[in-house]
PDB file of N, CA and C in Angstrom:
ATOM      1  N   UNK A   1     -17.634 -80.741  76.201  1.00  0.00           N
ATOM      2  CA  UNK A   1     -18.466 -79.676  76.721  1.00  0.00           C
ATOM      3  C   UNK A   1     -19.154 -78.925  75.585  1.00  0.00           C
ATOM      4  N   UNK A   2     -18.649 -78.353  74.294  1.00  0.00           N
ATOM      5  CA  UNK A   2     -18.807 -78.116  73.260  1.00  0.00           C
ATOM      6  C   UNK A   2     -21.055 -78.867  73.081  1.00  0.00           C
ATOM      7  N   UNK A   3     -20.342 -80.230  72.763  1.00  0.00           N
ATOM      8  CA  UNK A   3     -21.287 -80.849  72.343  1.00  0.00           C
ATOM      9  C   UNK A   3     -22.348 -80.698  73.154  1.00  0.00           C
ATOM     10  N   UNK A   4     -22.175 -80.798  74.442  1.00  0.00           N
ATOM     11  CA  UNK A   4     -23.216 -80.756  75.180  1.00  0.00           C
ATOM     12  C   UNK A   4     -23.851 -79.383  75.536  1.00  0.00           C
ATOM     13  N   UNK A   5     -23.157 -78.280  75.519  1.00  0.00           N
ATOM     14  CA  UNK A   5     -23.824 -77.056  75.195  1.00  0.00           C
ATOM     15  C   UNK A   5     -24.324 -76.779  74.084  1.00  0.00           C
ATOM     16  N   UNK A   6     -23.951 -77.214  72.372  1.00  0.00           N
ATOM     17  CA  UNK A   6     -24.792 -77.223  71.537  1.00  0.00           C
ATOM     18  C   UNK A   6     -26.414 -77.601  71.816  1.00  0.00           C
ATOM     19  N   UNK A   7     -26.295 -79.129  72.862  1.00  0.00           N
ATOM     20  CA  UNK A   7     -27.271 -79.729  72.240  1.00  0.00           C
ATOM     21  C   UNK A   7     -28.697 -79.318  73.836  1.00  0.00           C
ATOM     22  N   UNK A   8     -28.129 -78.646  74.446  1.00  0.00           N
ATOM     23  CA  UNK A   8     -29.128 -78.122  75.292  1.00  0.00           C
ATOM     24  C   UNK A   8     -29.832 -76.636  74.726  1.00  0.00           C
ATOM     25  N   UNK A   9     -29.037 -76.042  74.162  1.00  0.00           N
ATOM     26  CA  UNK A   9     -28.948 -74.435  73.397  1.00  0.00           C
ATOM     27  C   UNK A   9     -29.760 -74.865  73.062  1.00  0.00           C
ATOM     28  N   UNK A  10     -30.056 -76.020  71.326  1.00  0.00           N
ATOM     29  CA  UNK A  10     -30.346 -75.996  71.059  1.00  0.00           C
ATOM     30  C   UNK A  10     -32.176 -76.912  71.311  1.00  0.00           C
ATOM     31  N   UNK A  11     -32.133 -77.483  72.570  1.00  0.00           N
ATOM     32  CA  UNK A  11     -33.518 -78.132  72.771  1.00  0.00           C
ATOM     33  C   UNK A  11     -34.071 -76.271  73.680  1.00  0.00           C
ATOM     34  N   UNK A  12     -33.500 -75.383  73.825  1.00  0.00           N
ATOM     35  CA  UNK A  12     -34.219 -74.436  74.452  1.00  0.00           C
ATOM     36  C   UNK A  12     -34.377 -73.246  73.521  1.00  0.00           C
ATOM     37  N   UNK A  13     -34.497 -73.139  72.102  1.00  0.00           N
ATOM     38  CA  UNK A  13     -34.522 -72.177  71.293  1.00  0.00           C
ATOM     39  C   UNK A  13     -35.257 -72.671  70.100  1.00  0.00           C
ATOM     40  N   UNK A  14     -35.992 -71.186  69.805  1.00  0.00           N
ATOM     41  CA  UNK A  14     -36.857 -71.867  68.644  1.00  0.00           C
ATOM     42  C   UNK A  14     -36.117 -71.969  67.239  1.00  0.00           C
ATOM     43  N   UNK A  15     -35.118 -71.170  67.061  1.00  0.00           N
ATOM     44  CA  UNK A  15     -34.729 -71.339  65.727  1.00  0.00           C
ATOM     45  C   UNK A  15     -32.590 -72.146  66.247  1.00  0.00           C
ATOM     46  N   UNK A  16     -32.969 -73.495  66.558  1.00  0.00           N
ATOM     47  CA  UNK A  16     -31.803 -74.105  66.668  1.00  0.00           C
ATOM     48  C   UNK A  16     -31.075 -73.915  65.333  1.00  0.00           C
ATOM     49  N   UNK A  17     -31.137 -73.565  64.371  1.00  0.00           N
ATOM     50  CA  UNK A  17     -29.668 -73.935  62.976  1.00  0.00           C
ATOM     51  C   UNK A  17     -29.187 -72.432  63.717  1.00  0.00           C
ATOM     52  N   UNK A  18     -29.728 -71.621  64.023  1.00  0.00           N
ATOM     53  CA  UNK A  18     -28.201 -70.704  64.338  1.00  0.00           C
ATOM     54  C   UNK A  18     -27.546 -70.625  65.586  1.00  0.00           C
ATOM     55  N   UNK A  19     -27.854 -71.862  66.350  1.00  0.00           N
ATOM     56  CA  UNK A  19     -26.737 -71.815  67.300  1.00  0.00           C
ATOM     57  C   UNK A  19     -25.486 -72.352  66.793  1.00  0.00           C
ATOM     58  N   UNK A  20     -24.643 -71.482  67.336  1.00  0.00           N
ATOM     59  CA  UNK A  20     -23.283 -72.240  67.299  1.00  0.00           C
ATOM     60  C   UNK A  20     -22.415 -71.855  68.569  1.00  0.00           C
ATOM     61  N   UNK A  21     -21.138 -72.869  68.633  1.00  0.00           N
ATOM     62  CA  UNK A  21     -20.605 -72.400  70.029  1.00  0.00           C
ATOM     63  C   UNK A  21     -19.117 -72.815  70.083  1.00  0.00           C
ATOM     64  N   UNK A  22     -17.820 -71.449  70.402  1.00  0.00           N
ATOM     65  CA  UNK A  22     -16.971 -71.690  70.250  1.00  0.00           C
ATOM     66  C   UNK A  22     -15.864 -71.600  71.188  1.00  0.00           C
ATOM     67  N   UNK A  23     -14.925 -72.420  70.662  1.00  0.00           N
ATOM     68  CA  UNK A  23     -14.306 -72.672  72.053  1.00  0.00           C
ATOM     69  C   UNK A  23     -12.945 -72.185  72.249  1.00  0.00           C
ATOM     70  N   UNK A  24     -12.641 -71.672  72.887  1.00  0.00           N
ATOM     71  CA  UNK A  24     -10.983 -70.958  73.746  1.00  0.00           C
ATOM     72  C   UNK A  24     -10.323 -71.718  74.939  1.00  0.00           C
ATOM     73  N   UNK A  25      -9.195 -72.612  74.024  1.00  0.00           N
ATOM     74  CA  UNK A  25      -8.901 -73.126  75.551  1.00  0.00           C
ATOM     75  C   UNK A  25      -7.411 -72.043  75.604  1.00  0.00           C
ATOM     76  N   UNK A  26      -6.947 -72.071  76.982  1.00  0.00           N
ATOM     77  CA  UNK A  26      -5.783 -71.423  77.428  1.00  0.00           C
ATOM     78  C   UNK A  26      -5.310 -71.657  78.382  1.00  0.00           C
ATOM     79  N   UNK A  27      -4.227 -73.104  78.408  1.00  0.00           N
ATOM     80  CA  UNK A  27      -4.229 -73.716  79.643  1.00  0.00           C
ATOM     81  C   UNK A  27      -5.240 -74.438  80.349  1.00  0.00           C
ATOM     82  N   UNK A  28      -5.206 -74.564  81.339  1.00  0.00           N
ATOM     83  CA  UNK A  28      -6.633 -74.879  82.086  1.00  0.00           C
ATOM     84  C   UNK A  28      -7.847 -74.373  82.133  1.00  0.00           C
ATOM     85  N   UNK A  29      -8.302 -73.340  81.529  1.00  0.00           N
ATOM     86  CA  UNK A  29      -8.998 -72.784  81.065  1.00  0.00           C
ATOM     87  C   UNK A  29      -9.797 -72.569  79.892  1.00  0.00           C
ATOM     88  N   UNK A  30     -11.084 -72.835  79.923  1.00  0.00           N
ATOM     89  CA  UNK A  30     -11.918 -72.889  78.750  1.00  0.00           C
ATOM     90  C   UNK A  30     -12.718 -71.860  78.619  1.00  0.00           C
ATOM     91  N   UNK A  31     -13.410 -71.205  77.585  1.00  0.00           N
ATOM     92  CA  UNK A  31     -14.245 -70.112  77.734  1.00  0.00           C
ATOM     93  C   UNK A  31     -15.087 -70.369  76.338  1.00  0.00           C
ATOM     94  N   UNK A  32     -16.026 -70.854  76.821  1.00  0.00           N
ATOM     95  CA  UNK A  32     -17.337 -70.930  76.025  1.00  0.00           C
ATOM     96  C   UNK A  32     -18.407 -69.851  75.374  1.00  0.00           C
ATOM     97  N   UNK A  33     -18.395 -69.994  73.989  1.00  0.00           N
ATOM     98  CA  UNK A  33     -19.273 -68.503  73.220  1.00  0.00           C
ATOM     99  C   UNK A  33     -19.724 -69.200  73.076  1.00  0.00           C
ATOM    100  N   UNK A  34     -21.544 -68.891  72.888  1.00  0.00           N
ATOM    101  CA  UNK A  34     -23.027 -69.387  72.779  1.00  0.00           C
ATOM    102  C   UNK A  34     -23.466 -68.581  72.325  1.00  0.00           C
ATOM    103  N   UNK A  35     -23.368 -69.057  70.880  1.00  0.00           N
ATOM    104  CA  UNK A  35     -24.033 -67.787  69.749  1.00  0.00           C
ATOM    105  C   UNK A  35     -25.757 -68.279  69.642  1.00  0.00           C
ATOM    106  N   UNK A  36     -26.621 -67.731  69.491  1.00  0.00           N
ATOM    107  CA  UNK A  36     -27.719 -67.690  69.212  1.00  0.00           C
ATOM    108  C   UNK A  36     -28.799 -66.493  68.491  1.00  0.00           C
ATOM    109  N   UNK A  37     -29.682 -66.679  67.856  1.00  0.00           N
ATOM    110  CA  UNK A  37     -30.445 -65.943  67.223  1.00  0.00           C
ATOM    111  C   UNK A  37     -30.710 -64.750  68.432  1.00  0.00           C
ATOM    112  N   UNK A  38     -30.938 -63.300  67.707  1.00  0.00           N
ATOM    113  CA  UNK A  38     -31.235 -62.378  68.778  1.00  0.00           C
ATOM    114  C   UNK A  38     -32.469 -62.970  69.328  1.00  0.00           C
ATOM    115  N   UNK A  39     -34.005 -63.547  68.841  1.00  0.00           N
ATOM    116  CA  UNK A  39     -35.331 -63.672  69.156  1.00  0.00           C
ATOM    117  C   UNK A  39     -34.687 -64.398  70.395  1.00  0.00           C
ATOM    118  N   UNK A  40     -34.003 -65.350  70.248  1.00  0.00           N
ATOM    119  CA  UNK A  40     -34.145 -66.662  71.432  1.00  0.00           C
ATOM    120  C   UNK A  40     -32.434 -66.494  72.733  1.00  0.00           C
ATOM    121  N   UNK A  41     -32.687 -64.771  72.796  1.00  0.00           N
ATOM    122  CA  UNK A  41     -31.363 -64.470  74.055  1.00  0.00           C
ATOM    123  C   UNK A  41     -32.538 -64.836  74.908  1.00  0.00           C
ATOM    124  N   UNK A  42     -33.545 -64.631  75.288  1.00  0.00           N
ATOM    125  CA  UNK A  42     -34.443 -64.634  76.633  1.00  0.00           C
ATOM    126  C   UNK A  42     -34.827 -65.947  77.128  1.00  0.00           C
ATOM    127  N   UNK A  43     -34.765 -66.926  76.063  1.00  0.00           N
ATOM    128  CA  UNK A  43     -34.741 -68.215  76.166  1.00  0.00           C
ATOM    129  C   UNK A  43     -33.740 -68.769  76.662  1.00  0.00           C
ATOM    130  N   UNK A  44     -32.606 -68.701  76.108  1.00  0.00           N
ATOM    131  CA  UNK A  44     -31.624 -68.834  76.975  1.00  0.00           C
ATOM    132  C   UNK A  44     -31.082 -68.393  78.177  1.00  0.00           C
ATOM    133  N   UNK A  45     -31.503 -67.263  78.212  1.00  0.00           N
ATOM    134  CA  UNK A  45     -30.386 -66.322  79.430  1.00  0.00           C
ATOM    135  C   UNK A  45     -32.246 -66.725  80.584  1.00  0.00           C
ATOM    136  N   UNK A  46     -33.049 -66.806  80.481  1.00  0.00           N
ATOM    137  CA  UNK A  46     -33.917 -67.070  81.059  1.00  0.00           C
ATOM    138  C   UNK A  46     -34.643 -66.023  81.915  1.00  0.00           C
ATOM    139  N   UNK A  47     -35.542 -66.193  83.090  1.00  0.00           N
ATOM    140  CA  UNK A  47     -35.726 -65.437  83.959  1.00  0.00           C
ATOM    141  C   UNK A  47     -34.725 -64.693  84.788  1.00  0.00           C
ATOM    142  N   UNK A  48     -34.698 -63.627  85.135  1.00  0.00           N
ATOM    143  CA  UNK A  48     -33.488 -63.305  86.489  1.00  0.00           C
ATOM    144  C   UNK A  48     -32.450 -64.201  86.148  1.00  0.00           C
ATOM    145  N   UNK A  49     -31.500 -64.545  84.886  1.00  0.00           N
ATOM    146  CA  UNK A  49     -30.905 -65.533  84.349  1.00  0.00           C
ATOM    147  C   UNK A  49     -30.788 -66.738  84.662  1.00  0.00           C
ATOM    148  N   UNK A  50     -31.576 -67.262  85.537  1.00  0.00           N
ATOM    149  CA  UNK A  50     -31.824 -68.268  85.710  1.00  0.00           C
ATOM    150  C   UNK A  50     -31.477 -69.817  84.994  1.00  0.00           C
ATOM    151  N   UNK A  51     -31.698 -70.006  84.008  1.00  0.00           N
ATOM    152  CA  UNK A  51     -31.457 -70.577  82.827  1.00  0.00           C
ATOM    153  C   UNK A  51     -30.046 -70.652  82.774  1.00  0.00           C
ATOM    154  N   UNK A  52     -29.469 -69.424  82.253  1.00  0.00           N
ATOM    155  CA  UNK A  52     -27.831 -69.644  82.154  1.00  0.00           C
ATOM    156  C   UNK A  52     -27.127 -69.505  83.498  1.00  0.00           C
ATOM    157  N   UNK A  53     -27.584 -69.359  84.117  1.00  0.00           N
ATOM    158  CA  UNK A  53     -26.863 -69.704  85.808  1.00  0.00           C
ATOM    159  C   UNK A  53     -26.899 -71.239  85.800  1.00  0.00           C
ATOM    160  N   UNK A  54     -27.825 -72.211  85.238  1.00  0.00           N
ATOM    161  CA  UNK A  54     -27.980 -73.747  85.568  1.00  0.00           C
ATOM    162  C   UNK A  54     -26.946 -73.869  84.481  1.00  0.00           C
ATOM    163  N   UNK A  55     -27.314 -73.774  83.269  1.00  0.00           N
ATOM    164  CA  UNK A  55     -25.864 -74.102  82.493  1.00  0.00           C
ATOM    165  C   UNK A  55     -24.592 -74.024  82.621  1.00  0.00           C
ATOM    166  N   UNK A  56     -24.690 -72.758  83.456  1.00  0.00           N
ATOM    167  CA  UNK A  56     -22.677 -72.555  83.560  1.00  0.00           C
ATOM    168  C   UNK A  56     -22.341 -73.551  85.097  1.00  0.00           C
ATOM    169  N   UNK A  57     -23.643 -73.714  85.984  1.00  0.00           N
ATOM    170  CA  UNK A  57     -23.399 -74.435  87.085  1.00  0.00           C
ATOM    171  C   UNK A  57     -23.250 -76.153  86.405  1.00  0.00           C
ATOM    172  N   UNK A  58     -23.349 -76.501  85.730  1.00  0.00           N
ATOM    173  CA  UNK A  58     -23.798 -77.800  84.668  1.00  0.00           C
ATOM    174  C   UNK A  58     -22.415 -78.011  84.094  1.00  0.00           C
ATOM    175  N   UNK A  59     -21.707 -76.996  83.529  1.00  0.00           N
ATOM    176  CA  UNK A  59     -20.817 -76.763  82.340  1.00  0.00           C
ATOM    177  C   UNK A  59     -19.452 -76.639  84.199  1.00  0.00           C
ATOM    178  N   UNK A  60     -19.878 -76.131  84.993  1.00  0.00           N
ATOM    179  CA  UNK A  60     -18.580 -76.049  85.496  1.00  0.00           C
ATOM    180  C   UNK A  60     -18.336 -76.981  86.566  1.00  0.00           C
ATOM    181  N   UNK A  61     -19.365 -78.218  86.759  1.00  0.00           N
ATOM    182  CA  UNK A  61     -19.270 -79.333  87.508  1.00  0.00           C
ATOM    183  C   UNK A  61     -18.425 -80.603  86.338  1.00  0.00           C
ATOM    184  N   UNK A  62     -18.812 -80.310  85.066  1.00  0.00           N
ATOM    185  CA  UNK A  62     -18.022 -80.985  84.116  1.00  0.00           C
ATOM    186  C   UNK A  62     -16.819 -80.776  84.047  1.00  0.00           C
ATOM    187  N   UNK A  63     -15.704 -79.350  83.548  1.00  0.00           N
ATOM    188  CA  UNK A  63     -14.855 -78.914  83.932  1.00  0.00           C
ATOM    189  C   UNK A  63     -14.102 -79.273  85.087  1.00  0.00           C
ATOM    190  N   UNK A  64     -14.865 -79.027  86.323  1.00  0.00           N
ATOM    191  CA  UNK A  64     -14.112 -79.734  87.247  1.00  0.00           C
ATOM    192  C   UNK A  64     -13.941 -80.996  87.787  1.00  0.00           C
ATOM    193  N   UNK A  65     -14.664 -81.922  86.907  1.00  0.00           N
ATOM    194  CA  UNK A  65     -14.185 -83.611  86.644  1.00  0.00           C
ATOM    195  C   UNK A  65     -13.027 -83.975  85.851  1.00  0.00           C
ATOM    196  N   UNK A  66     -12.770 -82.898  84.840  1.00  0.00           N
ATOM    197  CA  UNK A  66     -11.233 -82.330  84.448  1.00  0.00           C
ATOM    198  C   UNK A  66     -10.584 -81.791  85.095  1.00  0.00           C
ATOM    199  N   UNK A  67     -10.611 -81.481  85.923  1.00  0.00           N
ATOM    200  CA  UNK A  67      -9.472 -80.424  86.623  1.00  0.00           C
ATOM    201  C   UNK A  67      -9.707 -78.653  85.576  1.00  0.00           C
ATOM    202  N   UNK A  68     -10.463 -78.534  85.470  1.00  0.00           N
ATOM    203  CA  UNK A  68     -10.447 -77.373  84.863  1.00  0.00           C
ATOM    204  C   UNK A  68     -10.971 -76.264  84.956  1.00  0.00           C
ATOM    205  N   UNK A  69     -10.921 -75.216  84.133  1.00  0.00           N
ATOM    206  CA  UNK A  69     -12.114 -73.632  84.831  1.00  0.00           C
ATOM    207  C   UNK A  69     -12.726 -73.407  83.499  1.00  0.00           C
ATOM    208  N   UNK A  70     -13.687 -72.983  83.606  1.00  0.00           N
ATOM    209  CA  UNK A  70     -14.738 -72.770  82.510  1.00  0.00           C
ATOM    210  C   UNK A  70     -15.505 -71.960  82.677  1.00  0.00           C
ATOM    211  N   UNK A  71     -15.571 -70.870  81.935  1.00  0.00           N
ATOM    212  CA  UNK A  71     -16.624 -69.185  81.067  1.00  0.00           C
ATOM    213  C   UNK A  71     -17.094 -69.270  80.707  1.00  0.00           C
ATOM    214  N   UNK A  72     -18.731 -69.343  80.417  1.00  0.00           N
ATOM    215  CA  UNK A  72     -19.652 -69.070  79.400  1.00  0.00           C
ATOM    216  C   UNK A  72     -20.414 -68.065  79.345  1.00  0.00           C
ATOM    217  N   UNK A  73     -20.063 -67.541  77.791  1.00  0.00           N
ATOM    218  CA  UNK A  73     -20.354 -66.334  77.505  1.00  0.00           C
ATOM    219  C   UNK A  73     -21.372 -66.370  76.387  1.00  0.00           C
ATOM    220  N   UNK A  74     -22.348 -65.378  76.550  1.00  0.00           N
ATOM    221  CA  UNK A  74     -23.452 -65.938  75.635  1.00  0.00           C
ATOM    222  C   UNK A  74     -24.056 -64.377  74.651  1.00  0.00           C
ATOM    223  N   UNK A  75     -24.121 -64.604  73.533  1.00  0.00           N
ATOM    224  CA  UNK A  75     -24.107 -63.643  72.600  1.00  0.00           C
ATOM    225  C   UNK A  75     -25.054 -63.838  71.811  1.00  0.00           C
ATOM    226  N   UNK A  76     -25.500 -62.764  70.479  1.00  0.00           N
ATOM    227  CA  UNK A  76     -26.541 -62.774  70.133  1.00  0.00           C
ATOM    228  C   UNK A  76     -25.855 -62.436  68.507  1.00  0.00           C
ATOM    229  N   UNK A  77     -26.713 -62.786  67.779  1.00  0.00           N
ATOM    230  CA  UNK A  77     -26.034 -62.863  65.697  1.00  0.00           C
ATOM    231  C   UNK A  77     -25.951 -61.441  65.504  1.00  0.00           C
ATOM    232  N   UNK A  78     -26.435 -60.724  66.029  1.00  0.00           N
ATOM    233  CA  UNK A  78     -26.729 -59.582  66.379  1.00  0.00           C
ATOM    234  C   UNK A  78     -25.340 -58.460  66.913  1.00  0.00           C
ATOM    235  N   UNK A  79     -24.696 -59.193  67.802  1.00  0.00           N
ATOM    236  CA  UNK A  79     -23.713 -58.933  68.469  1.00  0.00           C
ATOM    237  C   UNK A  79     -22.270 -58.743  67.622  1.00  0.00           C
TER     238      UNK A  79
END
């Protein structure tokens, strides 16, 4: 999941080298940080969040092909 949230972050942001994204597992439970440049939060988080509503819907159809629960939380360098 990791990988594959890197590599969407990074096709939707203009300055991809500062994404990074880290991971918390705890049990069945995963919780995803999505660091990104402050310029490119709107890019990500999208319209009416739009954008990160498809990702975490994306990220938690994966999860539950694991049996698992999954958070994504999305932050700014800034933060």
């Amino acid at each position: 999941m990791k990988d594959f949230l890197e590599y969407v972050a990074r096709g939707l942001v203009d300055k991809p080298d500062a994404v990074w994204v880290e991971v918390d597992e705890d049990g069945d439970e995963t919780v995803l940080t999505l660091g990104v440049d402050q310029e490119d939060m709107g890019r990500v988080i999208g319209r009416d969040g739009r954008i990160a509503n498809a990702i975490r819907s994306l990220l938690k159809v994966m999860a539950t092909k694991d049996g698992r629960h999954v958070e994504l939380e999305i932050v700014s360098d800034a933060d």
